[in-house]
Protein backbone atom coordinates (compact mmCIF):
# COMPACT_ATOMS: atom_id res chain seq x y z
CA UNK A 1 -29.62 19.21 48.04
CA UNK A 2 -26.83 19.76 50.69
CA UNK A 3 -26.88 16.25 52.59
CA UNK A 4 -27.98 16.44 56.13
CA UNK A 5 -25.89 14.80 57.92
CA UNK A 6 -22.26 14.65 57.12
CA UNK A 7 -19.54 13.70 60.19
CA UNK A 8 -16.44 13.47 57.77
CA UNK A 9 -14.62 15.67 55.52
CA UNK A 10 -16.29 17.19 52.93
CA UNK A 11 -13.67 17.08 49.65
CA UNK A 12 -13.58 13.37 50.22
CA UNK A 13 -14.86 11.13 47.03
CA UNK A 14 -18.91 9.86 47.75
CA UNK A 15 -20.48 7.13 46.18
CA UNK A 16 -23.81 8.53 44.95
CA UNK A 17 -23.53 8.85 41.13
CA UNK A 18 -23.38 12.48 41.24
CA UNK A 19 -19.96 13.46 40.39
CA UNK A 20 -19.56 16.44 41.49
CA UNK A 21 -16.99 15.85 43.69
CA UNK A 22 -14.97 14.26 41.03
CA UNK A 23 -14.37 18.06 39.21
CA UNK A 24 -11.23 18.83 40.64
CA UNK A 25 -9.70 15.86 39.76
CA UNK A 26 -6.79 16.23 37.46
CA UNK A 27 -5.34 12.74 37.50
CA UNK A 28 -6.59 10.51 34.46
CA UNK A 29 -5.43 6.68 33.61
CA UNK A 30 -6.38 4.13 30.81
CA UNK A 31 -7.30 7.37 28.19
CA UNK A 32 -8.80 4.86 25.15
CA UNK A 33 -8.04 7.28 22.10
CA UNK A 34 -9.63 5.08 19.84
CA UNK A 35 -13.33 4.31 18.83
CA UNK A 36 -14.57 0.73 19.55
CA UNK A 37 -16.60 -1.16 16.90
CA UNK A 38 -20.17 0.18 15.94
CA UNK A 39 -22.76 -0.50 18.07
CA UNK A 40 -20.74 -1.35 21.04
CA UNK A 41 -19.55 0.53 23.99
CA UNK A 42 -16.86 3.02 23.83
CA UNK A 43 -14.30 3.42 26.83
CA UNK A 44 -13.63 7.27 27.12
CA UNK A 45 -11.75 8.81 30.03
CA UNK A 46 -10.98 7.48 33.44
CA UNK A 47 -10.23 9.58 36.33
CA UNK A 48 -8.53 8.44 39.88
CA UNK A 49 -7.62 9.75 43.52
CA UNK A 50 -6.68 8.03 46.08
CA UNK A 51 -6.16 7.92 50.09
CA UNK A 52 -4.43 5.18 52.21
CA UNK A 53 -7.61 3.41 52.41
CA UNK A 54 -9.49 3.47 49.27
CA UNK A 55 -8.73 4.11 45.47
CA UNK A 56 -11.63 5.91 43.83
CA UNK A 57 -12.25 5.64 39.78
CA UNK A 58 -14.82 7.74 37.41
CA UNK A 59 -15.35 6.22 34.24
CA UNK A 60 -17.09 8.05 31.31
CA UNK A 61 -17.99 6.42 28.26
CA UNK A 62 -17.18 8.80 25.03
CA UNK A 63 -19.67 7.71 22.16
CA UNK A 64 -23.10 9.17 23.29
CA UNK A 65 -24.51 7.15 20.58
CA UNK A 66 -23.29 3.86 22.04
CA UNK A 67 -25.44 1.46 24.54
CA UNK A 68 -25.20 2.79 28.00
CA UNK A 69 -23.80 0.31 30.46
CA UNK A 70 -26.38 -1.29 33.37
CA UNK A 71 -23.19 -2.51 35.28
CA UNK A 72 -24.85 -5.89 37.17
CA UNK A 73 -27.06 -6.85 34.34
CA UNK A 74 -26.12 -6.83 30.28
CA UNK A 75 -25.31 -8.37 27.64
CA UNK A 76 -21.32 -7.06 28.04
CA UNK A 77 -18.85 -7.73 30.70
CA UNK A 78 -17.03 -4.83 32.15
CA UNK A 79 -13.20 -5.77 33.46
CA UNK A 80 -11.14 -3.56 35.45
CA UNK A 81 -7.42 -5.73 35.58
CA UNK A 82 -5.40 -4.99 37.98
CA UNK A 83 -1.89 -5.21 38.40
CA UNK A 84 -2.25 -4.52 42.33
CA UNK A 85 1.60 -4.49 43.92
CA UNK A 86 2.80 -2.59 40.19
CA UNK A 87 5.01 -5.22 39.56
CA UNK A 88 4.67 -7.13 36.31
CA UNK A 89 7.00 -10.30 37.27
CA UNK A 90 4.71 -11.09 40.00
CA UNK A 91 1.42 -11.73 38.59
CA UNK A 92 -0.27 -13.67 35.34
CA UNK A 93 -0.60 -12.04 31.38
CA UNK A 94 -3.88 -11.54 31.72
CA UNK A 95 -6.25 -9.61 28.87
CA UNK A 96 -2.29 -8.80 27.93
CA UNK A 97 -1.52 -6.74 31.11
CA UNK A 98 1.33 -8.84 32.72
CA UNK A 99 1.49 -9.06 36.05
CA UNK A 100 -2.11 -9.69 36.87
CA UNK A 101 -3.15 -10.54 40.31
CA UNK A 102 -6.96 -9.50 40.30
CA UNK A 103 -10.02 -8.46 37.72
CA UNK A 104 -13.85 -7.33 38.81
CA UNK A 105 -15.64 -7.81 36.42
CA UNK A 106 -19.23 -6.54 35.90
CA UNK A 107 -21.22 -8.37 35.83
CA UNK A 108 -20.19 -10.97 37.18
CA UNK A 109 -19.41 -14.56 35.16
CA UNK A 110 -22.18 -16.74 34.47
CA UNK A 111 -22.14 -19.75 36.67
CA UNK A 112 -22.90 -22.17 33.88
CA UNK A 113 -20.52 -20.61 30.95
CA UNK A 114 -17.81 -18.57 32.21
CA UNK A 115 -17.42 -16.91 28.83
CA UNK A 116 -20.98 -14.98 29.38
CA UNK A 117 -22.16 -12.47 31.25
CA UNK A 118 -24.33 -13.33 34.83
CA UNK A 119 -25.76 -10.91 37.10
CA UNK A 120 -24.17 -8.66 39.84
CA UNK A 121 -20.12 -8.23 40.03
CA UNK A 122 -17.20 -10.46 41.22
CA UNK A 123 -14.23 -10.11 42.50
CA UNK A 124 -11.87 -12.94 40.45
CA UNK A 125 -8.06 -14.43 40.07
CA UNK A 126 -6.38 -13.89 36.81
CA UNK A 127 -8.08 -17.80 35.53
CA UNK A 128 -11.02 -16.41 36.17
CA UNK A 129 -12.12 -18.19 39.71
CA UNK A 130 -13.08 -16.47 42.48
CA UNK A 131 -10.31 -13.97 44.52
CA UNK A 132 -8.53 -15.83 47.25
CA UNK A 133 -7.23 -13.61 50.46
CA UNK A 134 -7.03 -13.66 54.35
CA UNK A 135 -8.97 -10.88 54.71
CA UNK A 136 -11.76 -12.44 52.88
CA UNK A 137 -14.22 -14.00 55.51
CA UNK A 138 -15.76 -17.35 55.26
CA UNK A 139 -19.86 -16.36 53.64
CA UNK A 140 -18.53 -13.24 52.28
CA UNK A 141 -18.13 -12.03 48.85
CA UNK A 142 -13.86 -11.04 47.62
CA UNK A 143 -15.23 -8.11 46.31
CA UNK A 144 -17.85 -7.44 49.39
CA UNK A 145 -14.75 -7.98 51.34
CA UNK A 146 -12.34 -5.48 49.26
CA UNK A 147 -14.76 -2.84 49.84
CA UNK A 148 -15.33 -3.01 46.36
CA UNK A 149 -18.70 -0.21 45.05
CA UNK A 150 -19.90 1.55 42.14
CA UNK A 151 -22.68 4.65 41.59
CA UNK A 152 -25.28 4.83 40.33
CA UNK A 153 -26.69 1.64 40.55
CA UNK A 154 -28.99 2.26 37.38
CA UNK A 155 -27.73 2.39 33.78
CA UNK A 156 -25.42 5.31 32.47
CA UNK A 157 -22.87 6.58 30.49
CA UNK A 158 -20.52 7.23 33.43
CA UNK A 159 -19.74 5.56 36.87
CA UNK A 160 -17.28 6.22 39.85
CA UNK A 161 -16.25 2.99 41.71
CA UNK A 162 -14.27 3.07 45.16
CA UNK A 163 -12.08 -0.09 45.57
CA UNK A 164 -10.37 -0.60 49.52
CA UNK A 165 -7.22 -0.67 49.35
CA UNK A 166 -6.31 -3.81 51.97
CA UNK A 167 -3.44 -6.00 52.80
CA UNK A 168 -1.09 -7.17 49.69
CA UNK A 169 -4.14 -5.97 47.21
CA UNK A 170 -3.28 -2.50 46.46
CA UNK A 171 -1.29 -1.78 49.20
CA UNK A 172 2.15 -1.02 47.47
CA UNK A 173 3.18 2.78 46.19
CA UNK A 174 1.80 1.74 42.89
CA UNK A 175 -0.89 -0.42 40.78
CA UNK A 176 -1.25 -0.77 37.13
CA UNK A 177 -4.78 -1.30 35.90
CA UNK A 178 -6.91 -1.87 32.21
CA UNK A 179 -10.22 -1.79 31.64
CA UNK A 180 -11.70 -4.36 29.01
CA UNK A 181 -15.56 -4.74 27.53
CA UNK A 182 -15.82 -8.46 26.56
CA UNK A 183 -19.59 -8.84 24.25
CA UNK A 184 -21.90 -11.82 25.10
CA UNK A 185 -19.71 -14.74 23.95
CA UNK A 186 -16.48 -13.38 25.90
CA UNK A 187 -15.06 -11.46 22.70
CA UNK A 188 -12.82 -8.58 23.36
CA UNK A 189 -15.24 -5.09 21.83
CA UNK A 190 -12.92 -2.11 23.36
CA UNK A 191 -10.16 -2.18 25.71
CA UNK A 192 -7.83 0.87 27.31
CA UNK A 193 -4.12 0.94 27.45
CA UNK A 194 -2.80 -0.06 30.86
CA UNK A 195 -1.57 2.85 33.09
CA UNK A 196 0.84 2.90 36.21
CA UNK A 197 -0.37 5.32 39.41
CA UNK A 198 1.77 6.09 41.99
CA UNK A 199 -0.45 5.57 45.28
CA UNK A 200 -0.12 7.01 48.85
CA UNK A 201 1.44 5.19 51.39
CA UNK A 202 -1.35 1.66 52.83
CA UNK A 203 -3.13 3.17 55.85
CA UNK A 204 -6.42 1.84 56.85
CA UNK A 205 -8.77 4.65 58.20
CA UNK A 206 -10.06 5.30 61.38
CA UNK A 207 -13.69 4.65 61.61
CA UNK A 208 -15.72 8.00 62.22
CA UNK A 209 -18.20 7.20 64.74
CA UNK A 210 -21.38 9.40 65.20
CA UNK A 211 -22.60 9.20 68.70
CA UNK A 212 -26.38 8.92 69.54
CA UNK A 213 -26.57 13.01 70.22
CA UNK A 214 -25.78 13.40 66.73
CA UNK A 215 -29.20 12.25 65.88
CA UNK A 216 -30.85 14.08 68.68
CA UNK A 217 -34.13 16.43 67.54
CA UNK A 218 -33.67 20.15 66.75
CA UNK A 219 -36.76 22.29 68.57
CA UNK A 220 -37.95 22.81 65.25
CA UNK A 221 -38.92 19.59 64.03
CA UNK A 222 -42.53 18.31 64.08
CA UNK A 223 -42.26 15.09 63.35
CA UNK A 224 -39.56 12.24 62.45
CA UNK A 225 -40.22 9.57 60.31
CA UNK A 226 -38.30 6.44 59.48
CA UNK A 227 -38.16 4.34 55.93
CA UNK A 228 -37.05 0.71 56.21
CA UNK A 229 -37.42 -2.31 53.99
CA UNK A 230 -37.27 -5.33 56.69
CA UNK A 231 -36.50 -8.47 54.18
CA UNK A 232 -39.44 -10.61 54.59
CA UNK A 233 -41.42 -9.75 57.31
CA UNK A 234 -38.51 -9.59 60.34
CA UNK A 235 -39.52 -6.88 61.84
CA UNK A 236 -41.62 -9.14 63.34
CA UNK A 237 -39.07 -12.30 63.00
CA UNK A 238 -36.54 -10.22 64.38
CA UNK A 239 -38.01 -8.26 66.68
CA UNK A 240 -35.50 -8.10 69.38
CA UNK A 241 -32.82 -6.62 67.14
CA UNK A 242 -35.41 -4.59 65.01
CA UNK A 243 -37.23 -3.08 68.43
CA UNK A 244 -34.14 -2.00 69.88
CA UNK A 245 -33.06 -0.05 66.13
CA UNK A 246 -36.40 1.47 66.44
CA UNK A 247 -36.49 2.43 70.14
CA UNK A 248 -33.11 3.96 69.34
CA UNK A 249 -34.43 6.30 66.49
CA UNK A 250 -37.87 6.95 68.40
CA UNK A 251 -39.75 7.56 64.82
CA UNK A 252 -42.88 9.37 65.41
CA UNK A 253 -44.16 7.44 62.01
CA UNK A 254 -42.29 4.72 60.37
CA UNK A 255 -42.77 3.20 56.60
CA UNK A 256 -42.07 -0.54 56.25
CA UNK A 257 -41.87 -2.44 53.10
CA UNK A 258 -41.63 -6.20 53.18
CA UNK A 259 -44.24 -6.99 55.92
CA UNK A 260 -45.44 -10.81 54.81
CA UNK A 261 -49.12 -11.06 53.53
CA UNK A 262 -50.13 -13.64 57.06
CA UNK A 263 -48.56 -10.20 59.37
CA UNK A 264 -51.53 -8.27 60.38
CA UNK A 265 -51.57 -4.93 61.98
CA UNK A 266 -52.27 -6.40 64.89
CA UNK A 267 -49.12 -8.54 65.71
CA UNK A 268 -47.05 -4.49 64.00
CA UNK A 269 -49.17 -2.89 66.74
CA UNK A 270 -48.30 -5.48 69.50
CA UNK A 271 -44.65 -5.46 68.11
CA UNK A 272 -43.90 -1.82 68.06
CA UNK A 273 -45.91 -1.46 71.90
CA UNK A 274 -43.64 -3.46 73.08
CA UNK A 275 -40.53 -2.01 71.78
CA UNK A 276 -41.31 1.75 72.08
CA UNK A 277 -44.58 2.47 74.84
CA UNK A 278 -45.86 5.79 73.85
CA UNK A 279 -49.42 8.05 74.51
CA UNK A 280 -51.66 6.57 72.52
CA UNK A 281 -50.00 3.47 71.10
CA UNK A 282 -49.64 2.64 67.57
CA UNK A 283 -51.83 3.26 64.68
CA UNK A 284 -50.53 0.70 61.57
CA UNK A 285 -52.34 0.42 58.11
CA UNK A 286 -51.05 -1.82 56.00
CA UNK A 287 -51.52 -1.75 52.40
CA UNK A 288 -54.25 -4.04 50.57
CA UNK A 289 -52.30 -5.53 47.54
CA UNK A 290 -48.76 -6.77 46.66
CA UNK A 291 -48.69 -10.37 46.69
CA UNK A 292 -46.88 -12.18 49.38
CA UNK A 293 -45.28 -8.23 50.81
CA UNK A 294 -46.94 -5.78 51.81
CA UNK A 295 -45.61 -1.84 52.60
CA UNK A 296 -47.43 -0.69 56.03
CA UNK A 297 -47.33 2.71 57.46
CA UNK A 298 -46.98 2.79 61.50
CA UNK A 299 -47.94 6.59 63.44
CA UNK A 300 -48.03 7.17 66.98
CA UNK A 301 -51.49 6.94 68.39
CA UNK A 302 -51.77 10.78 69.71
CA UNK A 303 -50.38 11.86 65.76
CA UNK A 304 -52.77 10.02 63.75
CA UNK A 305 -54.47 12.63 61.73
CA UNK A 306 -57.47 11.79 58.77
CA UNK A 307 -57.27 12.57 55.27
CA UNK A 308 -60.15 11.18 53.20
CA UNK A 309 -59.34 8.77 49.97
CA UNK A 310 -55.90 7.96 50.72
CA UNK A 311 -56.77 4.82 49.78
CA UNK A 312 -56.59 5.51 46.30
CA UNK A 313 -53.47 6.94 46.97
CA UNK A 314 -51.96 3.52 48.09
CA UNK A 315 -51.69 2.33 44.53
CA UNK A 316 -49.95 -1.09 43.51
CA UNK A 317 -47.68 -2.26 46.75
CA UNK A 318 -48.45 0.58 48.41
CA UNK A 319 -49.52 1.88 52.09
CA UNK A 320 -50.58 5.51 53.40
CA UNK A 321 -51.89 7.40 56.16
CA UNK A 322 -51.53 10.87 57.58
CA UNK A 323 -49.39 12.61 60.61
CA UNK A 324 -51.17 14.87 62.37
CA UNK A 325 -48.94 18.10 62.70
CA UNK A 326 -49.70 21.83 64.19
CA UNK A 327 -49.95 22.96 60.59
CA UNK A 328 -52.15 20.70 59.23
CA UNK A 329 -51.81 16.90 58.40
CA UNK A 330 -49.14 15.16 56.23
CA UNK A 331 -49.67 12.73 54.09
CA UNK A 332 -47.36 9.46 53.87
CA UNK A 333 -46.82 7.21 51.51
CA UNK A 334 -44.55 4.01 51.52
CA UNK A 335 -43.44 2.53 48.62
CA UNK A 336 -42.30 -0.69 46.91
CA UNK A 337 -41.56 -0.94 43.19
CA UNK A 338 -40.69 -4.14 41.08
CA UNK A 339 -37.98 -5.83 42.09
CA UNK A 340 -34.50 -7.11 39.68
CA UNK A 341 -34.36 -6.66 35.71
CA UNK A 342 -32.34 -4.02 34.32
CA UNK A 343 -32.53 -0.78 31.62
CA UNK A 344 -35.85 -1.65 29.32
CA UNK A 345 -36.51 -5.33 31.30
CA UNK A 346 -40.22 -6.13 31.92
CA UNK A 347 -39.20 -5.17 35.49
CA UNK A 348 -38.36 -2.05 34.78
CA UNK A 349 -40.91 -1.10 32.39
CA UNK A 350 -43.74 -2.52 35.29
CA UNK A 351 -41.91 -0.20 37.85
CA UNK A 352 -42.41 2.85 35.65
CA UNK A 353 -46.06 1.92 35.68
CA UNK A 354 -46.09 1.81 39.39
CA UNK A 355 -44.46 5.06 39.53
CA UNK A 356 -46.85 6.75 37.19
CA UNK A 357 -49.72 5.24 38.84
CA UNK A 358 -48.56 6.70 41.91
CA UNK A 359 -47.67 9.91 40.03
CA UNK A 360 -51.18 10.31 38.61
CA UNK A 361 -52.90 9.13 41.96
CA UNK A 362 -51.11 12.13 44.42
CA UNK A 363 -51.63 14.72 41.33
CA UNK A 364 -55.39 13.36 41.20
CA UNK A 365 -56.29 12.94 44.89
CA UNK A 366 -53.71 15.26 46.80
CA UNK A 367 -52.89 18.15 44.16
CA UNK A 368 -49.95 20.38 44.92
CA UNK A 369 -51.92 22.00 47.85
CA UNK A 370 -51.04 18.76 50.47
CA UNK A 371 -48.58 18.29 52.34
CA UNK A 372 -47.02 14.53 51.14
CA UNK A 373 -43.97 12.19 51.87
CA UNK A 374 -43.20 9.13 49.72
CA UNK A 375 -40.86 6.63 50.57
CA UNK A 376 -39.57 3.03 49.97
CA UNK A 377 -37.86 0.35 48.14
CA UNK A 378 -38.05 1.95 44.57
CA UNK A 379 -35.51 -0.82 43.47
CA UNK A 380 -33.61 0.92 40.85
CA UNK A 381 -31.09 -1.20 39.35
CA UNK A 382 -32.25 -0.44 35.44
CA UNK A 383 -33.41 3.05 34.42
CA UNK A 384 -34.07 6.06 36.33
CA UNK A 385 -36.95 6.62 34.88
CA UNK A 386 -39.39 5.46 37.99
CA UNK A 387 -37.37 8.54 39.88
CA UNK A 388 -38.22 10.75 37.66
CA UNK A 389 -42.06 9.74 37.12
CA UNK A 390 -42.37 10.71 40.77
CA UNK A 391 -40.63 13.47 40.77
CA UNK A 392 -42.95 14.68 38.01
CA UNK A 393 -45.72 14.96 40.91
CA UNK A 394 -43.91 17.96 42.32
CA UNK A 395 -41.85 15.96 45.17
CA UNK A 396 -38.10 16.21 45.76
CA UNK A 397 -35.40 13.39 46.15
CA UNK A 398 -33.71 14.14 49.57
CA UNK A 399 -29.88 13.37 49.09
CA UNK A 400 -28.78 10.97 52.12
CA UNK A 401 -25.70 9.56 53.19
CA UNK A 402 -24.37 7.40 55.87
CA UNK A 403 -22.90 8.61 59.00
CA UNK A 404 -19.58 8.94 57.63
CA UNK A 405 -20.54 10.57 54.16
CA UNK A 406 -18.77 8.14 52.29
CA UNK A 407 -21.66 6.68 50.06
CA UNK A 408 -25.53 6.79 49.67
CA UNK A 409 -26.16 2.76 49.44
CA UNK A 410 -28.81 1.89 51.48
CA UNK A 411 -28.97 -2.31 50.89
CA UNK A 412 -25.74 -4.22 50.84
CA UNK A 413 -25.25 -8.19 51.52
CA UNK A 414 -21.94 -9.88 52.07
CA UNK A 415 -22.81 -12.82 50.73
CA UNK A 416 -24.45 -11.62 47.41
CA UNK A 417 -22.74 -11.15 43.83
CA UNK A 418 -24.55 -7.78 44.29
CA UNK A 419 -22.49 -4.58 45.19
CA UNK A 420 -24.27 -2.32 47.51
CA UNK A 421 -26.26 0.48 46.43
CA UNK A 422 -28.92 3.11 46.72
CA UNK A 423 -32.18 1.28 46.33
CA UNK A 424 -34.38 3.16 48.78
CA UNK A 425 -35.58 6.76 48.57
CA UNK A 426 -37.57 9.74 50.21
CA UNK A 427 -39.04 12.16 48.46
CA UNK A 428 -41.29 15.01 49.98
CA UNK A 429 -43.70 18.40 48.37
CA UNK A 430 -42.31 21.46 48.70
CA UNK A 431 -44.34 22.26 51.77
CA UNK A 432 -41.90 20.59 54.19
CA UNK A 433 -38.10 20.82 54.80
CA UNK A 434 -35.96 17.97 55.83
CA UNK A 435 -33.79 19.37 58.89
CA UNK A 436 -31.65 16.01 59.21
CA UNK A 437 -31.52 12.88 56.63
CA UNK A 438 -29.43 10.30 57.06
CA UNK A 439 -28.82 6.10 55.94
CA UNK A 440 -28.64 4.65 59.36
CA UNK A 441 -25.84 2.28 59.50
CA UNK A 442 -24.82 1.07 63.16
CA UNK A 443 -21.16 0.21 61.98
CA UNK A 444 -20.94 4.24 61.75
CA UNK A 445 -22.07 4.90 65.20
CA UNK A 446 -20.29 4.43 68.72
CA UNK A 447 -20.51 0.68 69.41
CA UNK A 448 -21.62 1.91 72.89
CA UNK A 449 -25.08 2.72 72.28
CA UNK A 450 -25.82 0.32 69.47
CA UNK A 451 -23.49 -2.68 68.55
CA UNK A 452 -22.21 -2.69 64.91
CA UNK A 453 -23.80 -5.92 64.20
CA UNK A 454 -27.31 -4.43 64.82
CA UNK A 455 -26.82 -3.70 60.78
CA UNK A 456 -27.85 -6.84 59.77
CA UNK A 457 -29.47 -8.64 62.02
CA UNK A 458 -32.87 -7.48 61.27
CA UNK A 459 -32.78 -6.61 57.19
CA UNK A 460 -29.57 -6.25 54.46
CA UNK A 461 -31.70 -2.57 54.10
CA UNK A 462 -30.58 0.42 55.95
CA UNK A 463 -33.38 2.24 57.83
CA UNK A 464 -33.92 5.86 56.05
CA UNK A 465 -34.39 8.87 59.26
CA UNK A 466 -35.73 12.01 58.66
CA UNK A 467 -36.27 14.95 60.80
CA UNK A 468 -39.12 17.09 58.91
CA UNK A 469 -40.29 20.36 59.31
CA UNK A 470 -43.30 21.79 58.39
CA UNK A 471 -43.27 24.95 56.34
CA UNK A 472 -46.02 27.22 57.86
C-alpha cells in the first residue's frame, strides 16, 4: 500500500525493509565473489546511494541455504568498517582495512567477553570501545547519535541500513568500508573486499516540518483512531505531556498498550476527560489478562457501539470494543505480543501463539462479514511469522511512515544498544479504507504547535494515527 502521508520526496531511500526503492540503484561496493564456509553466512552484494546527509546501504546475503541474519540478536557478529575521511594514513589496520576510524557492529559486543556476540548494535573505535565524538550527547548512544538504522527489524536474508553522515565521520568526498561476519568466539567466517565511494559534498538537511493542517480530517472520514504503546503506564504518569499529544490528534478511539495492572479505567477515564472534554465522555475497557500490562481500548462516549462476545476476542494481552459508525459498528482490537528473543526464541515461538490465538478468535467470533481493526505492540524483532498469522484472518498491514517519509520505526531510545525500528502495527478487514496513516513523531512537525521534545516525554513509542473510512 501507497503510504498515506508522505511530506518529502518520493525517490528518496526509506527505511522499511521493503526495497523497492533500492531498484534503481546501480552503484554496488564490497561484491564478496567467494563462498564462505558451510553452514555460515554468505556476504553477497551490497548496494549504496548517498545524499549530503545520509549514506544508505542494501545488503543481500547470496547462499539461500545459509542461516538468515536476526541483526540485534545471534550467534554471529555483523561489522561494517569504515574508513570514514577515505584516507588510509589516518586511521588504525583494523579487520585489515587500514585506516580505520569506526565499525558497527551487529550485534553489539557482549559486555562481559568482547569476543562474543550481545544484543542490539554499537557504534565502536577501531579497539573495539565505544565511538568517541562531539556530536555524541552525554546519555546517548554513538550510533543513536550517527543516525545510525537498519530494516527490517526481524530476521532476513537482506537489509538496507542508513548511516548520517555528520561532522569528521563521513563527511569527506570519500569513505572506504568492509563488511566482516565474526562466529560466536570472534572468528573471522566471511568477509568482503574493501571498496572506495566517492560521496557528495557534507550537507546536513533541512528538517521537513508538517504543520498541524497536515493532519486535519478529510469530510469523508468516520472515525480516527490512534495506536500507542505508553512504556509502563505514563499515560497516566505523564499525563501532562501525554494529554496534550492526545488533545493534539483528537482520536475519536485510541488503543493503549502498557497500561500497569493497579491503572483502572477509572483514573484512563478521569485522565483522558481532562485532557480532551467531549459529548459523552470516555468509554475505556481494559483488557483482563497480561501480567503486570495491560492493552485498553478508549472510545468517545457518543461512539460507543455493542458487539456481543468481544470478549473472546481479547485473547492473551489483549483489549477490544466497538466504534459506533453510520454503517454499522467496528470492531477494535489492541494488541501486545511477547516481548525480546529473536528468529525461533521461546519469545518468538509464544508470540506466534498469540497471533494465532488472535487469528482463530476474529475468524471464530467476527468472520469476514465484520468490520475489524487490530493494532499494537506486535514486537517483532525475530520472525515475521506473528505478521503473517494475522494477516491470515483476512486483515491488511497499513504501510506508515513518519512525517518526513524517511523510515517506518515506530520505538527508538537514545540511550539503548537498540536501533530504532518498526515494532508497532495496524492492520484492518477489507471493509474499511485508511484515508491518512502516519508514525507521529513531533521532531517532524512545526515546533510551533507541538515542541519536538513532546517525542519522548511520555513513551520511546510513536503514537500510530489513522483516518478510516468506512466502505458502505
Amino acid at each position: 500500500m501507497i503510504p498515506l502521508l508522505v511530506l518529502a520526496a518520493a525517490d528518496a531511500i526509506v527505511m522499511d525493509g521493503d526495497f523497492n526503492d533500492w531498484d534503481n540503484v546501480t552503484n554496488t561496493m564490497c561484491v564478496d565473489a567467494f563462498d564462505a564456509a558451510a553452514g555460515g553466512p554468505d556476504l553477497g552484494t551490497t548496494k549504496w546511494t548517498a545524499n549530503g546527509d545520509t549514506l544508505h546501504l542494501w545488503l543481500e546475503l547470496c547462499t539461500k541455504d545459509g542461516p538468515m541474519l536476526n541483526l540485534q540478536a545471534m550467534d554471529y557478529r555483523l561489522l561494517l568498517v569504515m574508513d570514514t575521511d577515505g584516507r588510509p594514513q589516518s586511521g588504525s589496520n583494523c579487520h585489515g582495512l587500514p585506516g580505520t576510524e569506526a565499525m558497527l557492529s551487529m550485534p553489539g559486543p557482549d559486555r562481559k567477553d568482547p569476543n562474543k556476540p550481545g544484543m542490539g548494535a554499537a557504534l565502536l573505535a577501531p579497539d573495539g570501545k565505544r565511538y568517541q565524538a562531539g556530536w555524541v550527547k552525554s546519555g546517548t548512544q554513538p550510533a543513536w547519535s550517527a543516525g545510525i538504522a537498519t530494516a527490517p527489524a526481524t530476521s532476513g536474508r537482506a537489509f538496507e541500513f542508513s548511516v548520517g553522515r555528520r561532522a569528521n565521520f563521513l563527511s569527506a568526498n570519500s569513505a572506504t568500508l568492509k563488511w566482516v561476519v565474526l562466529d560466536a568466539a570472534g572468528g573471522v567466517i566471511d568477509e568482503t573486499p574493501a571498496s572506495t565511494i566517492a560521496l557528495p559534498k557534507f550537507t546536513p538537511a533541512k528538517p521537513t516540518m508538517a504543520s498541524s493542517s497536515d493532519f486535519d480530517r478529510t469530510a469523508d472520514v468516520d472515525f480516527r483512531l490512534v495506536n500507542w504503546n505508553v512504556e509502563w503506564g505514563n499515560l497516566l504518569d505523564e499525563r501532562e505531556p501525554a494529554g496534550r499529544l492526545l488533545a493534539a490528534l483528537a482520536p475519536d478511539a485510541i488503543l493503549l498498550q502498557e497500561m500497569m495492572t493497579e491503572q483502572d479505567e477509572d483514573e484512563i477515564v478521569a485522565m483522558l476527560e481532562e485532557a480532551m472534554p467531549v459529548n459523552g465522555g470516555w468509554n475505556v475497557q481494559v483488557g483482563k489478562a497480561g501480567g503486570r500490562i495491560r492493552c485498553a481500548v478508549a472510545i468517545r462516549g457518543d461512539r460507543v457501539a455493542s458487539v456481543p462476545g468481544l470478549s473472546t476476542v481479547a485473547t492473551n494481552r489483549s483489549a477490544a470494543a466497538a466504534i459506533r459508525t453510520d454503517s454499522g459498528p467496528v470492531t477494535l482490537i489492541a494488541t501486545h505480543l511477547k516481548c525480546c528473543g529473536r528468529d525461533g526464541s521461546k519469545e518468538d515461538t509464544k508470540r506466534i501463539s498469540e497471533a494465532e490465538e488472535l487469528r482463530d478468535a476474529i475468524a471464530k467470533k467476527l468472520g469476514q462479514s465484520h468490520r475489524v481493526v487490530l493494532a499494537g505492540d506486535l514486537n517483532l524483532v525475530g520472525s515475521q511469522i506473528p505478521l503473517q498469522r494475522l494477516e491470515e484472518s483476512g486483515l491488511t498491514t497499513i504501510d506508515m511512515r513518519q512525517p518526513d517519509n524517511a523510515t517506518t520505526a515506530t520505538w527508538d531510545n537514545e540511550s539503548s544498544s537498540f536501533l530504532p525500528g518498526r515494532l508497532d502495527y495496524v492492520l484492518h478487514s477489507r471493509q474499511l479504507s485508511p484515508t491518512m496513516a502516519v508514525v507521529f513523531d513531533t521532531k517532524d512537525v512545526d515546533p510551533s504547535w507541538l515542541p519536538h521534545s513532546l517525542r519522548r516525554e511520555a513513551s520511546d513509542h510513536l503514537p500510530l494515527v489513522v483516518d478510516f473510512k468506512v466502505n458502505r
